[in-house]
C-alpha atoms as a PDB file:
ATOM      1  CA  UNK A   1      10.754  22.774  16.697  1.00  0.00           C
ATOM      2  CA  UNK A   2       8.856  21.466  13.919  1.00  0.00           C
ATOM      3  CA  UNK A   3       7.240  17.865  14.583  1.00  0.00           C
ATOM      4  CA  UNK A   4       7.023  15.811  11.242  1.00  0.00           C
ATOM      5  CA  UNK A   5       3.877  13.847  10.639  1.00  0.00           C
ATOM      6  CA  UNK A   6       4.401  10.464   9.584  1.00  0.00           C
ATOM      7  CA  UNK A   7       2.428  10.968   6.554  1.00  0.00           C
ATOM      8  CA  UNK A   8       4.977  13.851   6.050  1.00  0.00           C
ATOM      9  CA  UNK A   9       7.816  11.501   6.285  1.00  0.00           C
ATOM     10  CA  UNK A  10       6.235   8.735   4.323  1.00  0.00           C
ATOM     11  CA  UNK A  11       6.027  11.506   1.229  1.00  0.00           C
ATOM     12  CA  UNK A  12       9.182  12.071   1.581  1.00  0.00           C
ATOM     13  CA  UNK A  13      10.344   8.318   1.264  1.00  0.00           C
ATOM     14  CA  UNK A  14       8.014   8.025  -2.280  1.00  0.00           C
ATOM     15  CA  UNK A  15       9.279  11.435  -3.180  1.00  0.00           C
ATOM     16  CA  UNK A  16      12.869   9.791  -2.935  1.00  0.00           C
ATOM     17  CA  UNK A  17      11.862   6.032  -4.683  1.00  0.00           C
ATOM     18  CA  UNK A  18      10.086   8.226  -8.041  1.00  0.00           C
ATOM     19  CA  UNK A  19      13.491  10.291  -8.292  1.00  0.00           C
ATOM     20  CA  UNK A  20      15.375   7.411  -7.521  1.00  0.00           C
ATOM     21  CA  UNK A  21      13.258   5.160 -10.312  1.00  0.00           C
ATOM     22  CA  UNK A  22      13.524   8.373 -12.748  1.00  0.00           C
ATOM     23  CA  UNK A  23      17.396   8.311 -12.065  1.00  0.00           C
ATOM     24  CA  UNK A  24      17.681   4.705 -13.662  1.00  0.00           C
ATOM     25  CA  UNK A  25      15.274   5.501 -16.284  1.00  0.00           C
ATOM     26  CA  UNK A  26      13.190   3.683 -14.623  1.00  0.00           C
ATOM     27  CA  UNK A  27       9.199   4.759 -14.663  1.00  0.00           C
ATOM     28  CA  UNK A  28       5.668   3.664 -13.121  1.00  0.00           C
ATOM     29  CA  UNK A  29       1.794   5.129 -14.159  1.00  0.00           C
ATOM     30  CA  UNK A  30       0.808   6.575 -10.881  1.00  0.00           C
ATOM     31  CA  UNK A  31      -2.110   6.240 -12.108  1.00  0.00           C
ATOM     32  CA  UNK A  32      -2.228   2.016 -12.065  1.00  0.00           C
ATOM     33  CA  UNK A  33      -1.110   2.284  -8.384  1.00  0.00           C
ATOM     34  CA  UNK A  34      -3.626   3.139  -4.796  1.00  0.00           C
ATOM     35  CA  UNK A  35      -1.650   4.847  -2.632  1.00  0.00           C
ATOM     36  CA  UNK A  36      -1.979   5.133   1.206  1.00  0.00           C
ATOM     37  CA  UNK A  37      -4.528   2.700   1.616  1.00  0.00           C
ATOM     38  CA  UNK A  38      -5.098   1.217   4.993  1.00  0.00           C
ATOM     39  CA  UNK A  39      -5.900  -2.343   3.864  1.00  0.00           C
ATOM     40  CA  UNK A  40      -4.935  -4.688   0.356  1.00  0.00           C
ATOM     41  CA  UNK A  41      -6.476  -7.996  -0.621  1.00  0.00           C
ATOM     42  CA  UNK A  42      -3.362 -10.554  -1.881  1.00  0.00           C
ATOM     43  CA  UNK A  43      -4.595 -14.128  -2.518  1.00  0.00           C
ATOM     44  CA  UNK A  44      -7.838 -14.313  -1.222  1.00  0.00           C
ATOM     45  CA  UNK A  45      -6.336 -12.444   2.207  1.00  0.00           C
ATOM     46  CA  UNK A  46      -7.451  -8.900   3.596  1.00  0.00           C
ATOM     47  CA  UNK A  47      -3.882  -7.097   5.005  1.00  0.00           C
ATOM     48  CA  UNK A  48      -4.598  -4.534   7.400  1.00  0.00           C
ATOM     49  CA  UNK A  49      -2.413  -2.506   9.905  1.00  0.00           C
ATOM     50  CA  UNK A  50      -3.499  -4.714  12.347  1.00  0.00           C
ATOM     51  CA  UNK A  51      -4.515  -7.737  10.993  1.00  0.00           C
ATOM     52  CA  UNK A  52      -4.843 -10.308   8.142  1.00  0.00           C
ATOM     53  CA  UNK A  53      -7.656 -12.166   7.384  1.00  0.00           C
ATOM     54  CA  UNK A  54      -9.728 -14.305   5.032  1.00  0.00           C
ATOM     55  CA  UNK A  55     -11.879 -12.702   2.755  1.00  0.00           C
ATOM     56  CA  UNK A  56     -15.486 -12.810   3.973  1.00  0.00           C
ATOM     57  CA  UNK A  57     -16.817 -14.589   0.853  1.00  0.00           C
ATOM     58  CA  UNK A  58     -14.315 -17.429   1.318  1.00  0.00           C
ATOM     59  CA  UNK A  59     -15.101 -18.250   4.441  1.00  0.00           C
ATOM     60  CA  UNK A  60     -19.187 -18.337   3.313  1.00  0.00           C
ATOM     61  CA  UNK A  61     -17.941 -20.715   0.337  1.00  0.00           C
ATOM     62  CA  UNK A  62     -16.039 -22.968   3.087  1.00  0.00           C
ATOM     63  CA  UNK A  63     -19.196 -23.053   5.225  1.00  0.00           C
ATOM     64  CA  UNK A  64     -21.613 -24.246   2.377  1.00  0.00           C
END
């Protein structure tokens, strides 16, 4: 029995979405992108898999 990695099965999804994006002549500059980060900063917020937070220098502006 082969056990799939979840990294595995997340390549397969963005394997799928590029075709899928090709297939409707769609197209995106891999390039431009990260991929498979762990956190992303969106309006002055840090996203991570477990949490979301202000940005450190936003809170120092706040405080002074």
């Amino acid at each position: 029995m082969i056990v799939k990695t979840k990294e595995e099965e997340y390549n397969k999804v963005v394997v799928k979405v590029v075709k899928r994006l090709i297939e409707n002549n769609l197209y995106i500059k891999p390039g431009k992108y990260e991929w498979k980060v762990k956190k992303v900063e969106f309006l002055e917020v840090v996203i991570g898999p477990k949490e979301i937070k202000v940005k450190e220098e936003k809170i120092k502006a706040v405080l002074d």
